[in-house]
N, C-alpha and C. Protein backbone atom coordinates (compact mmCIF):
# COMPACT_ATOMS: atom_id res chain seq x y z
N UNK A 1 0.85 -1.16 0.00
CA UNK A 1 0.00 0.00 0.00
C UNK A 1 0.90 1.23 0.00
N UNK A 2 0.40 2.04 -1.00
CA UNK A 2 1.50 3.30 -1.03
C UNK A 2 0.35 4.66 -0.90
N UNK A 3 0.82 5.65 -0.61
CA UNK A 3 0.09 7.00 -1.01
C UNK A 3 0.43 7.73 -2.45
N UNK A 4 -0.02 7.77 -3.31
CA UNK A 4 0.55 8.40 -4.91
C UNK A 4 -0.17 9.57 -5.49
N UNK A 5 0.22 10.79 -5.68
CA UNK A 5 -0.30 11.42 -6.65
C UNK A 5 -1.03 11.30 -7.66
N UNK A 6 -2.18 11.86 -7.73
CA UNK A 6 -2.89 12.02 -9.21
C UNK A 6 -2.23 11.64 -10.24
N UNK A 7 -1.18 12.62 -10.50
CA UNK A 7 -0.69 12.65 -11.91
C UNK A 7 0.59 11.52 -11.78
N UNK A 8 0.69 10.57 -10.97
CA UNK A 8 1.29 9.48 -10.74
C UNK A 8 0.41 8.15 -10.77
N UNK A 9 -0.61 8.40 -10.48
CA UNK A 9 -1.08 6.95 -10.52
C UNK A 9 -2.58 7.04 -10.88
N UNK A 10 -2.80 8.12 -11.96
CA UNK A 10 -4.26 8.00 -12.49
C UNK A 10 -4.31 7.03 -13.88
N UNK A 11 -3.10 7.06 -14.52
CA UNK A 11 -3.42 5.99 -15.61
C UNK A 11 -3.19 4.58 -15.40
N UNK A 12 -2.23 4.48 -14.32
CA UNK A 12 -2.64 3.27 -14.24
C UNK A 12 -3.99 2.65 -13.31
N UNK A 13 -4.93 3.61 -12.08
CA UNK A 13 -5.94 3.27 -11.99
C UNK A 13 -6.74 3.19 -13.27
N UNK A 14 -6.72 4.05 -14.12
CA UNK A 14 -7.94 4.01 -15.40
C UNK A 14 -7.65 2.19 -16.29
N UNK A 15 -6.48 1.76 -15.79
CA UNK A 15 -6.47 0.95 -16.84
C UNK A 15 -6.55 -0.64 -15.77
N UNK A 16 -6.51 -0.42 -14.55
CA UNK A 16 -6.28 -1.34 -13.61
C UNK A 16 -5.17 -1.88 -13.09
N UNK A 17 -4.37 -1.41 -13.15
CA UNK A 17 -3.23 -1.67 -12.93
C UNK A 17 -3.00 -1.42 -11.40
N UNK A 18 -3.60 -0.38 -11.00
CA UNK A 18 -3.72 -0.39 -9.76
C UNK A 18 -5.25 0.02 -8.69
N UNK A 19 -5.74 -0.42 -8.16
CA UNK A 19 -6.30 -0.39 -6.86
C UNK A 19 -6.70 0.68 -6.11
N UNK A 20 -7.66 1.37 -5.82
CA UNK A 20 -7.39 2.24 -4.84
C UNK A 20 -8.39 1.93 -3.44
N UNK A 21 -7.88 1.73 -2.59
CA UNK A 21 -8.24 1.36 -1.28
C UNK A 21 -8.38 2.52 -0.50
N UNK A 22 -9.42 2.86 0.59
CA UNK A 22 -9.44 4.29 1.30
C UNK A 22 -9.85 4.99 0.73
N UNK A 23 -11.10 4.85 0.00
CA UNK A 23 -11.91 5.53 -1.30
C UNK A 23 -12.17 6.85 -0.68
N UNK A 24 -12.34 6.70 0.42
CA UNK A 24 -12.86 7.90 1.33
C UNK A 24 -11.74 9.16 1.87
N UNK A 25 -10.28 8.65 1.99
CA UNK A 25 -9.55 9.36 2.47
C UNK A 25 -8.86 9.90 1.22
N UNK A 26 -9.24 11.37 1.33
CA UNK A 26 -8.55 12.46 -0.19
C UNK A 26 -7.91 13.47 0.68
N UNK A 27 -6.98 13.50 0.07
CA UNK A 27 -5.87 14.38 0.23
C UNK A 27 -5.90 15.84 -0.79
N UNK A 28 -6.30 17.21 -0.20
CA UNK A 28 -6.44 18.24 -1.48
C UNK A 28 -5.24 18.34 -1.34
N UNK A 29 -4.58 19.18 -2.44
CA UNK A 29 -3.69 19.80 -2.14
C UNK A 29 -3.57 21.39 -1.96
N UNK A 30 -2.33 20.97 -1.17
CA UNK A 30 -2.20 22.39 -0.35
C UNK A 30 -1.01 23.57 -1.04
N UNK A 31 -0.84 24.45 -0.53
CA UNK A 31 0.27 25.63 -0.58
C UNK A 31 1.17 24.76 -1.27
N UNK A 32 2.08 24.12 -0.04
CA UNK A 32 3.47 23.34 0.02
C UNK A 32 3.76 22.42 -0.82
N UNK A 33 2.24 21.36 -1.45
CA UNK A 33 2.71 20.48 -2.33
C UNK A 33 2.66 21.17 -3.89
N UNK A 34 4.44 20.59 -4.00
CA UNK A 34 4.71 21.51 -5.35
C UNK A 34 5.49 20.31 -6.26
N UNK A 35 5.83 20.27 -7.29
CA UNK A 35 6.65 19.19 -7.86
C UNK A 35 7.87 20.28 -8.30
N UNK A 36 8.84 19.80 -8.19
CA UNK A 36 10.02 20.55 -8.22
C UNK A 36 10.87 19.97 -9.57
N UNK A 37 11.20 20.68 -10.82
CA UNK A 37 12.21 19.85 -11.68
C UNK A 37 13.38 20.50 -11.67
N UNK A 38 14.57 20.01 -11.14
CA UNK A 38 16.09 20.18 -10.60
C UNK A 38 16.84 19.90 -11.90
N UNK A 39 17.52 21.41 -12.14
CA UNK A 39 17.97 20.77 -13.59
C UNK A 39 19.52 21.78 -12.71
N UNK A 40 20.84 21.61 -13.80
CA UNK A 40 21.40 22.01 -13.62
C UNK A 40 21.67 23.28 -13.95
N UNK A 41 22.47 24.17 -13.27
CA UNK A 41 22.00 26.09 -13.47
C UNK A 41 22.87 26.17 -14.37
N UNK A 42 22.75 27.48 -15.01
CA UNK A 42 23.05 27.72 -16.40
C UNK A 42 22.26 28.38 -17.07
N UNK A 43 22.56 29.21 -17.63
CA UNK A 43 21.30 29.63 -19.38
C UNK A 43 21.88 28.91 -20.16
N UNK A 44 22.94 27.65 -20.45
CA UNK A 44 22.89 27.07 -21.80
C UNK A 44 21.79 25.70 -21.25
N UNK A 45 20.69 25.38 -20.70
CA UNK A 45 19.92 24.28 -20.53
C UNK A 45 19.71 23.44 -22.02
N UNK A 46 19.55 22.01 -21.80
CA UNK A 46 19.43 21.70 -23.42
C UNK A 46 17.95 21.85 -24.04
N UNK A 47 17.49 22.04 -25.14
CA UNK A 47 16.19 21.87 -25.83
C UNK A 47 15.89 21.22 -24.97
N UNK A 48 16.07 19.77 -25.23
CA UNK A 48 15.30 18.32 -24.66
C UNK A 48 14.99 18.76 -23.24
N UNK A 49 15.87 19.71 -22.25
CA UNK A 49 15.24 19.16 -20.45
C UNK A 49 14.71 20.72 -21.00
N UNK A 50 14.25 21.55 -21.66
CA UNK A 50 13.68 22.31 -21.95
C UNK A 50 12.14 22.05 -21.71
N UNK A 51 12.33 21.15 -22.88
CA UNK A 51 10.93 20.53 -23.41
C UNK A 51 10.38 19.48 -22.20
N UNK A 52 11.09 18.96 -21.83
CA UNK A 52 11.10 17.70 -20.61
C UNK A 52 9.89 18.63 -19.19
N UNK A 53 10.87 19.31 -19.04
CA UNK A 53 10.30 20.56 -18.06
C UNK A 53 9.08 21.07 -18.59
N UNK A 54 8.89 21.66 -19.36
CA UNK A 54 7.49 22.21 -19.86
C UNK A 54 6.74 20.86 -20.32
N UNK A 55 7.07 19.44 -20.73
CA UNK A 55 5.75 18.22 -20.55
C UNK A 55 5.08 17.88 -19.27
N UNK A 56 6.32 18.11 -18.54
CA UNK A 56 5.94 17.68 -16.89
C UNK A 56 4.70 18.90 -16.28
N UNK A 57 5.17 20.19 -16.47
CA UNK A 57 4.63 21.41 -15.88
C UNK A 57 2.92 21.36 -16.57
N UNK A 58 2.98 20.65 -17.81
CA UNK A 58 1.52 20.64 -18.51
C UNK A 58 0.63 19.72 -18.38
N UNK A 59 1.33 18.52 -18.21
CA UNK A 59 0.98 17.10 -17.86
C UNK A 59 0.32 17.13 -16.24
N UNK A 60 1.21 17.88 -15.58
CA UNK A 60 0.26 18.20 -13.77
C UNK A 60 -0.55 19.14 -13.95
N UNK A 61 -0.50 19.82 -14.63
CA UNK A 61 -1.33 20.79 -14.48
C UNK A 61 -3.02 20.42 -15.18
N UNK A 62 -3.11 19.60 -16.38
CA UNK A 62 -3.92 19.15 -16.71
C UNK A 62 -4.68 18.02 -16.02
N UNK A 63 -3.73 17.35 -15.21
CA UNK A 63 -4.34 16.13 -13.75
C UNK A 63 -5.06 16.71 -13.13
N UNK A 64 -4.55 18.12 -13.09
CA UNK A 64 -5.24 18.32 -11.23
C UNK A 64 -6.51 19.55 -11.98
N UNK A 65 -6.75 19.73 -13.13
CA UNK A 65 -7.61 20.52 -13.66
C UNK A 65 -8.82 19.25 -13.91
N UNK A 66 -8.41 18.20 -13.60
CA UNK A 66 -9.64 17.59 -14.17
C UNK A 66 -10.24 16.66 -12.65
């Protein structure tokens, strides 16, 4: 039994892969919960963790809009 994020473990509930037990206990989120992407500093960042960074930032943001 684990605790998982929306945008961590909604496709695999949609497909069954996983379970959700404690139907009743929801967690909103708050202020503090933030997802953080740690890249290394610099202005030369590459395209790719460019793009990487902005799939992630769109991909949560569209979880928790729905």
């Amino acid at each position: 039994m684990c605790l998982l994020p929306v945008y961590v473990a909604s496709r695999d509930l949609a497909r069954g892969g996983l379970v959700q037990v404690l139907v009743d206990y929801q967690i909103e989120p708050t202020p503090g919960s933030t997802l953080y992407a740690i890249t290394l500093p610099g202005i030369h960042s590459s395209p790719q963790v460019k793009a990487f960074v902005q799939f992630l930032a769109e991909t949560v943001q569209a979880e928790f809009a729905q």
